[in-house]
C-alpha atoms as a PDB file:
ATOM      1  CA  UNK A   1      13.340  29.056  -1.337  1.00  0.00           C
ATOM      2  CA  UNK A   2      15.116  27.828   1.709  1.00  0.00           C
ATOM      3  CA  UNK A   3      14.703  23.837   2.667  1.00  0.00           C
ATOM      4  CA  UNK A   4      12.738  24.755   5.632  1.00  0.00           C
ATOM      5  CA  UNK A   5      10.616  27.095   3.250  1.00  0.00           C
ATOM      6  CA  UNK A   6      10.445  24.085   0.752  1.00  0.00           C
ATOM      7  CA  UNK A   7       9.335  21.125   3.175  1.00  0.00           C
ATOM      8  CA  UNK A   8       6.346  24.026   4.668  1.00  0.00           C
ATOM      9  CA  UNK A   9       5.524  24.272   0.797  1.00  0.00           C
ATOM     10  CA  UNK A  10       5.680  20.253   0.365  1.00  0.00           C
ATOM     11  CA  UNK A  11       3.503  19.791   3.196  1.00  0.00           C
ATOM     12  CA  UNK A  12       0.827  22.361   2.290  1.00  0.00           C
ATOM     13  CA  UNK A  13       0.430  20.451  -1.271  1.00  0.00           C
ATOM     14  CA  UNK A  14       0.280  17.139   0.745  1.00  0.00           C
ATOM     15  CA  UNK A  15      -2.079  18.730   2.934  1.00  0.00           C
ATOM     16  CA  UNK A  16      -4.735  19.895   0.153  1.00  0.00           C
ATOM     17  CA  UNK A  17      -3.881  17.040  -2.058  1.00  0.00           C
ATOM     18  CA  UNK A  18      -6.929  15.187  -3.448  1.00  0.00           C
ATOM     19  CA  UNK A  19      -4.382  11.865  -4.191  1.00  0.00           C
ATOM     20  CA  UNK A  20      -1.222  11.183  -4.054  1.00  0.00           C
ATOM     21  CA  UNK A  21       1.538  12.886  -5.161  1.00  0.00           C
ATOM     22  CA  UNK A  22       4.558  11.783  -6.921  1.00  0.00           C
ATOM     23  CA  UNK A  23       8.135  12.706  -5.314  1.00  0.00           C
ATOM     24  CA  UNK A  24       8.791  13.524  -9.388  1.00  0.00           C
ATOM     25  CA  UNK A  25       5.642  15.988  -9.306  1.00  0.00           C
ATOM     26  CA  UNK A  26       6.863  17.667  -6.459  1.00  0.00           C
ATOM     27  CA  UNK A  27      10.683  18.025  -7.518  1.00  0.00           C
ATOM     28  CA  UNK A  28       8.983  19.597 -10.583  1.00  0.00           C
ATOM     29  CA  UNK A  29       7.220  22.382  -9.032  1.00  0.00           C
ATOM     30  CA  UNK A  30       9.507  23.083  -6.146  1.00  0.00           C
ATOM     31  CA  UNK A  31      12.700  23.251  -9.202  1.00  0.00           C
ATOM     32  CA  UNK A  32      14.705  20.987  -7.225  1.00  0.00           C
ATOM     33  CA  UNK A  33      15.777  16.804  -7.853  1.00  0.00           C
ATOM     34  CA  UNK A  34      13.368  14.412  -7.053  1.00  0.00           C
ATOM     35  CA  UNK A  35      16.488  13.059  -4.372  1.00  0.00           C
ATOM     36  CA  UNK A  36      15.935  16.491  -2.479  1.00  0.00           C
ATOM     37  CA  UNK A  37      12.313  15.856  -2.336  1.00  0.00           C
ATOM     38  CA  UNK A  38      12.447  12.242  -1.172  1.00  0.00           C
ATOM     39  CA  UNK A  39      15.248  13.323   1.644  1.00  0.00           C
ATOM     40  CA  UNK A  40      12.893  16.286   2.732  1.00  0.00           C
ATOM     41  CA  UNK A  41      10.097  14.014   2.979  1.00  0.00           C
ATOM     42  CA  UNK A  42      12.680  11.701   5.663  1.00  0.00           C
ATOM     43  CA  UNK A  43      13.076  15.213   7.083  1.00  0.00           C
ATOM     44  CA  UNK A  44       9.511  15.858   7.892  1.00  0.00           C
ATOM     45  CA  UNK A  45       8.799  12.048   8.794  1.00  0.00           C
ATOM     46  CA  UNK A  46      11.443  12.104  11.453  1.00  0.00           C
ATOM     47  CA  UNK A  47      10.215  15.484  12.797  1.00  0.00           C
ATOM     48  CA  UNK A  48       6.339  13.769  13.173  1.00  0.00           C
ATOM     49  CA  UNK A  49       4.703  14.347   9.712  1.00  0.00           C
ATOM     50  CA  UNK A  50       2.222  11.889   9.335  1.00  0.00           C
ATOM     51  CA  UNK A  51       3.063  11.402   5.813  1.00  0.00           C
ATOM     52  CA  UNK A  52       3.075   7.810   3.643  1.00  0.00           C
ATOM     53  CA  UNK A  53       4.679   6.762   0.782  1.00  0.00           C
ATOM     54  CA  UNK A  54       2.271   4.440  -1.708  1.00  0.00           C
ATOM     55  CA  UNK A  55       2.612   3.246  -4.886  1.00  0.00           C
ATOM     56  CA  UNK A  56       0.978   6.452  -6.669  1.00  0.00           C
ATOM     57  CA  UNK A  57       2.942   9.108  -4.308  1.00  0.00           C
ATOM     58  CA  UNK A  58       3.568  10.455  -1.182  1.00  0.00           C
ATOM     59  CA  UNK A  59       0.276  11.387   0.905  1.00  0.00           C
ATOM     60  CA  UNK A  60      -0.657  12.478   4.593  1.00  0.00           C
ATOM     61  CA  UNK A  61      -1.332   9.707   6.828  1.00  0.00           C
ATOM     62  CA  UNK A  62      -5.111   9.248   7.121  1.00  0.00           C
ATOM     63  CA  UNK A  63      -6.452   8.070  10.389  1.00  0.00           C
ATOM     64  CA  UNK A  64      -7.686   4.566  10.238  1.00  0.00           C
ATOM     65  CA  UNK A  65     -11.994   4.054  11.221  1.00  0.00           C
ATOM     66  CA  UNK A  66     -13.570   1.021  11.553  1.00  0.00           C
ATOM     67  CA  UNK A  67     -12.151  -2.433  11.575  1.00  0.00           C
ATOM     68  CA  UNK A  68      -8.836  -3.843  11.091  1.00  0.00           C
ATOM     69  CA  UNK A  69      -9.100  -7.105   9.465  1.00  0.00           C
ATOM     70  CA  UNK A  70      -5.144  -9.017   9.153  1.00  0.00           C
ATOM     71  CA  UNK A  71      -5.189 -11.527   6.597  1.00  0.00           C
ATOM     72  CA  UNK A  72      -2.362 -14.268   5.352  1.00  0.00           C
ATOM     73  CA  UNK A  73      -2.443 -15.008   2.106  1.00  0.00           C
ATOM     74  CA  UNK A  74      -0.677 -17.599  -0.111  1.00  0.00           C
ATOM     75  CA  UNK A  75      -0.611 -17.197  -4.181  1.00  0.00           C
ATOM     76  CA  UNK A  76       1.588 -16.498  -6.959  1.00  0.00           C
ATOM     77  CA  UNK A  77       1.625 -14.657  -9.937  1.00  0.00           C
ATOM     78  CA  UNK A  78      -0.323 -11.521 -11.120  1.00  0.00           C
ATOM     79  CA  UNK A  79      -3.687 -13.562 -11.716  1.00  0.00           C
ATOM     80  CA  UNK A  80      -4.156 -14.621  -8.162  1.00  0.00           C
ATOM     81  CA  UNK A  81      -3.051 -11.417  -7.211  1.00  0.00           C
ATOM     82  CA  UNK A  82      -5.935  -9.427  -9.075  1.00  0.00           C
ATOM     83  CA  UNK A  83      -8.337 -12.252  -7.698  1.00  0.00           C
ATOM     84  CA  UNK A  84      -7.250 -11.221  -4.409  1.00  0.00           C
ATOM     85  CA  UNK A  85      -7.328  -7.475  -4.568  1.00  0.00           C
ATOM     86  CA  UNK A  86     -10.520  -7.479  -6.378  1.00  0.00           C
ATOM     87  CA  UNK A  87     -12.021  -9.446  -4.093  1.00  0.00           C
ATOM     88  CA  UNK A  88     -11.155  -7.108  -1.111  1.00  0.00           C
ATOM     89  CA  UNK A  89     -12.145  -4.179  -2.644  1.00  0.00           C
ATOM     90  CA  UNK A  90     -15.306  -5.703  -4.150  1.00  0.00           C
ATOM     91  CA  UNK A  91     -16.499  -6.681  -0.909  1.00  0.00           C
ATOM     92  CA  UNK A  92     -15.705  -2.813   0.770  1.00  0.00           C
ATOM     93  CA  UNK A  93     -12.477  -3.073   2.121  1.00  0.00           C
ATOM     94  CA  UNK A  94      -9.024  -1.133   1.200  1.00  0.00           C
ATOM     95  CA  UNK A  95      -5.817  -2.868   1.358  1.00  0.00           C
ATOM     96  CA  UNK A  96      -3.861  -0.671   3.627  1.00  0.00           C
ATOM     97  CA  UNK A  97      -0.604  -3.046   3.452  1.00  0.00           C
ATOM     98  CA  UNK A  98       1.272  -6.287   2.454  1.00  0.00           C
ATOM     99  CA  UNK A  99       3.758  -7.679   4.756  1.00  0.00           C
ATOM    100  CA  UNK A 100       6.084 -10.237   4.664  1.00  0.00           C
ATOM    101  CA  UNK A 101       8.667 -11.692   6.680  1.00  0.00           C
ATOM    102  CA  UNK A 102      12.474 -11.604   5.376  1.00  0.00           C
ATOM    103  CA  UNK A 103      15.277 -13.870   7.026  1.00  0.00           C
ATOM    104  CA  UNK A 104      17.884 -11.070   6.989  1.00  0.00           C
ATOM    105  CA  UNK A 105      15.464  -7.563   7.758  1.00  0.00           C
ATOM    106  CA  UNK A 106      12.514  -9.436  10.062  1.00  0.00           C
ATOM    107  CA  UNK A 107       9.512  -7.369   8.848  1.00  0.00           C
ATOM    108  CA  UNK A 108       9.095  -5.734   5.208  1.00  0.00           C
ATOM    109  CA  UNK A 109       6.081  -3.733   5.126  1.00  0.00           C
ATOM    110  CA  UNK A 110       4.909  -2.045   2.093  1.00  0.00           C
ATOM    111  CA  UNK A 111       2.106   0.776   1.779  1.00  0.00           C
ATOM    112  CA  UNK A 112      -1.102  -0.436  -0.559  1.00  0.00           C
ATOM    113  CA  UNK A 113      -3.638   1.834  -0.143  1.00  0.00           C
ATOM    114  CA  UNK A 114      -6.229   0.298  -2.737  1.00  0.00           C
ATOM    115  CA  UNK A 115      -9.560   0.457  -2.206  1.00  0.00           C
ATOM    116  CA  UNK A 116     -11.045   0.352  -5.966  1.00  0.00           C
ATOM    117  CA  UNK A 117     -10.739  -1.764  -9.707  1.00  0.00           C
ATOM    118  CA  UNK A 118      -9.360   1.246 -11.158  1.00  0.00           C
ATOM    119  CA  UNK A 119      -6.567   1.615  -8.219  1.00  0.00           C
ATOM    120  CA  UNK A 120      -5.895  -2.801  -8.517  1.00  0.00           C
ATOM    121  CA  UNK A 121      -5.162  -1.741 -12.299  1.00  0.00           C
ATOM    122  CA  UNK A 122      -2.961   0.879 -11.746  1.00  0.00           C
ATOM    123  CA  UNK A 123      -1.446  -1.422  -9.106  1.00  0.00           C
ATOM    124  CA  UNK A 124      -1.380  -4.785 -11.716  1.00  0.00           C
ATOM    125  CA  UNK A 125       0.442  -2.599 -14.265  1.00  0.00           C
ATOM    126  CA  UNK A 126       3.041  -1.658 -12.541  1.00  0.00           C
ATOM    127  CA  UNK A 127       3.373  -4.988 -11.235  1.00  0.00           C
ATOM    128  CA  UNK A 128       3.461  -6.265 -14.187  1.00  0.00           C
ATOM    129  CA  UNK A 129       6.224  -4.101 -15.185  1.00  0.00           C
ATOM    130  CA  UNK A 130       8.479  -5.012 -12.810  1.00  0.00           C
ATOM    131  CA  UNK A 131       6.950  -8.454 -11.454  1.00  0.00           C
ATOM    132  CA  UNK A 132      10.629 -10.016  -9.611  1.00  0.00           C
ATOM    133  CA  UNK A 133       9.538  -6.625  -7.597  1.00  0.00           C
ATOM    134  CA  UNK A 134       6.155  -8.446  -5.659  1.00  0.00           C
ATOM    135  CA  UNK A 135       7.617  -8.505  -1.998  1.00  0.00           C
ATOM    136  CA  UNK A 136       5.360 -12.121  -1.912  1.00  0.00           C
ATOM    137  CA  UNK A 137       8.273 -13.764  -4.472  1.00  0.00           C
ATOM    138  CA  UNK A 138      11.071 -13.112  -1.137  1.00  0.00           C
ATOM    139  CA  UNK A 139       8.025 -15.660   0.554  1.00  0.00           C
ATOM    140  CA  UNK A 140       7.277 -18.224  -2.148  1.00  0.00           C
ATOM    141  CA  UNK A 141       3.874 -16.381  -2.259  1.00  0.00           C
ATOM    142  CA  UNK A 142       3.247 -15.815   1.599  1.00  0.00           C
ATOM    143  CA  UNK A 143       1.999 -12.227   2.467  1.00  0.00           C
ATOM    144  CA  UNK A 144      -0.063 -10.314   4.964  1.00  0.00           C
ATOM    145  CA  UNK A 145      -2.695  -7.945   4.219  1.00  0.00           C
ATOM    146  CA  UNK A 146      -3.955  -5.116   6.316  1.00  0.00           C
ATOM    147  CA  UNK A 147      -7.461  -4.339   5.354  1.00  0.00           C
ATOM    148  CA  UNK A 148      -9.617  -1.218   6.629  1.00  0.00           C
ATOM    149  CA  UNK A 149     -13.333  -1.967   6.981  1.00  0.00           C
ATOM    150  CA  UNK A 150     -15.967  -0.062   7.753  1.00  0.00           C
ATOM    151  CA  UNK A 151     -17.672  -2.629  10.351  1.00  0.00           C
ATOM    152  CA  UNK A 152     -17.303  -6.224  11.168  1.00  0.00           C
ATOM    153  CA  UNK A 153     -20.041  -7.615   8.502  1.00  0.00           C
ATOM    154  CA  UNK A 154     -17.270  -6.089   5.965  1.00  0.00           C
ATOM    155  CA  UNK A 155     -14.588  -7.862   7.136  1.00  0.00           C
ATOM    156  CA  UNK A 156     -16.503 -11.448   7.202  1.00  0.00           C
ATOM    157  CA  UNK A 157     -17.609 -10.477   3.837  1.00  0.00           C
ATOM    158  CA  UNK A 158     -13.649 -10.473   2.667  1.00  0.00           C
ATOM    159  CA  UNK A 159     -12.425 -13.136   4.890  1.00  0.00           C
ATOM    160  CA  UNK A 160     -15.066 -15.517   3.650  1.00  0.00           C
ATOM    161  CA  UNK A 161     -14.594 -14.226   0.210  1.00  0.00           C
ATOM    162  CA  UNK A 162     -10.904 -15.095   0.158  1.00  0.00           C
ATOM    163  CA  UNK A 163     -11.390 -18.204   1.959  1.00  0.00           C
ATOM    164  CA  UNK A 164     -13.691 -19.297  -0.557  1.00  0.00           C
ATOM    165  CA  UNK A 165     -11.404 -18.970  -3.342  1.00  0.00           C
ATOM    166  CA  UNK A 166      -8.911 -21.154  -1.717  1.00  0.00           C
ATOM    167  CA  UNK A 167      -6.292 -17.732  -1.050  1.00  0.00           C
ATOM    168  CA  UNK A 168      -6.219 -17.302   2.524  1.00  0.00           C
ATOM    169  CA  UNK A 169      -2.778 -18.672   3.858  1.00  0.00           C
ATOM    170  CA  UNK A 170      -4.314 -21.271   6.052  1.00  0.00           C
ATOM    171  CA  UNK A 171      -6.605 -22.532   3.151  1.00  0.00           C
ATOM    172  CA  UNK A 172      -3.174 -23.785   1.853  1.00  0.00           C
ATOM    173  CA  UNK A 173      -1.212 -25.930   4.831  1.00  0.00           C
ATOM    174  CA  UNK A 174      -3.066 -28.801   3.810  1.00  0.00           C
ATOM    175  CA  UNK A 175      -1.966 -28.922   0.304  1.00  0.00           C
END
């Protein structure tokens, strides 16, 4: 199989994919190094595939509905953090993103895409696996959130939530 053959094949998996899949998964199957995949994904990105990169795998882009809710947050450690997640995703939202702001690259965004307790596990353990990883210890615990909602009731629903339990960013400059 050619490259160009492979990367038709990679997006055609992506494309009927029911979750994410794994750059390992896809070296696999394809017989090639998961390097090859991850450059042929840069391939296809640069040529216009819609395609992100979360925690679980590589998926097509989906296109966003609803509400758009940005939220700073200020917490450490792996507690708070499930407080926080839970919260959004308890409430009907999906945490699209975390962003946070580095002296020496500007703008480090990171692809989420939670929106249930099962996918906040999955998230927690690998966090806890590698914890100095959580882009919010570069910020002393200051993030950004993007969170998808389905209408604006939602997205009171979180930002009160979160506000109530003292995590929102603002919640903190008085402390």
């Amino acid at each position: 199989m050619t490259g160009e053959q492979r990367r038709q094949w990679i997006l055609q998996q992506l494309q009927t994919a029911q979750k994410p899949i794994s750059a390992t998964a896809l070296a696999k199957q394809s017989g090639v190094s998961r390097q090859i995949v991850v450059g042929d994904i840069a391939l296809m990105r640069a040529a216009g595939e819609h395609i992100e990169a979360t925690p679980r795998g590589y998926r097509i882009a989906q296109q966003s509905t609803g509400i758009k809710l940005m939220v700073a947050c200020c917490h450490t450690g792996l507690e708070q953090l499930k407080q926080e997640l839970y919260l959004v995703v308890d409430n009907g939202g999906l945490v699209q993103d975390v962003i946070v702001e580095n002296p020496l690259y500007g703008q480090i965004t990171a692809q989420l895409h939670i929106s249930s307790r099962y996918e906040v596990d999955l998230f927690l353990q690998k966090a806890s696996e590698q914890s100095q990883s959580l882009l919010s210890n570069l910020t002393s615990g200051v993030h950004l959130h993007t969170i998808l909602c389905k209408d604006q009731q939602t997205a009171q629903r979180i930002q009160q939530a979160l506000e109530e339990q003292h995590l929102l960013y603002q919640q903190n400059l008085s402390e």
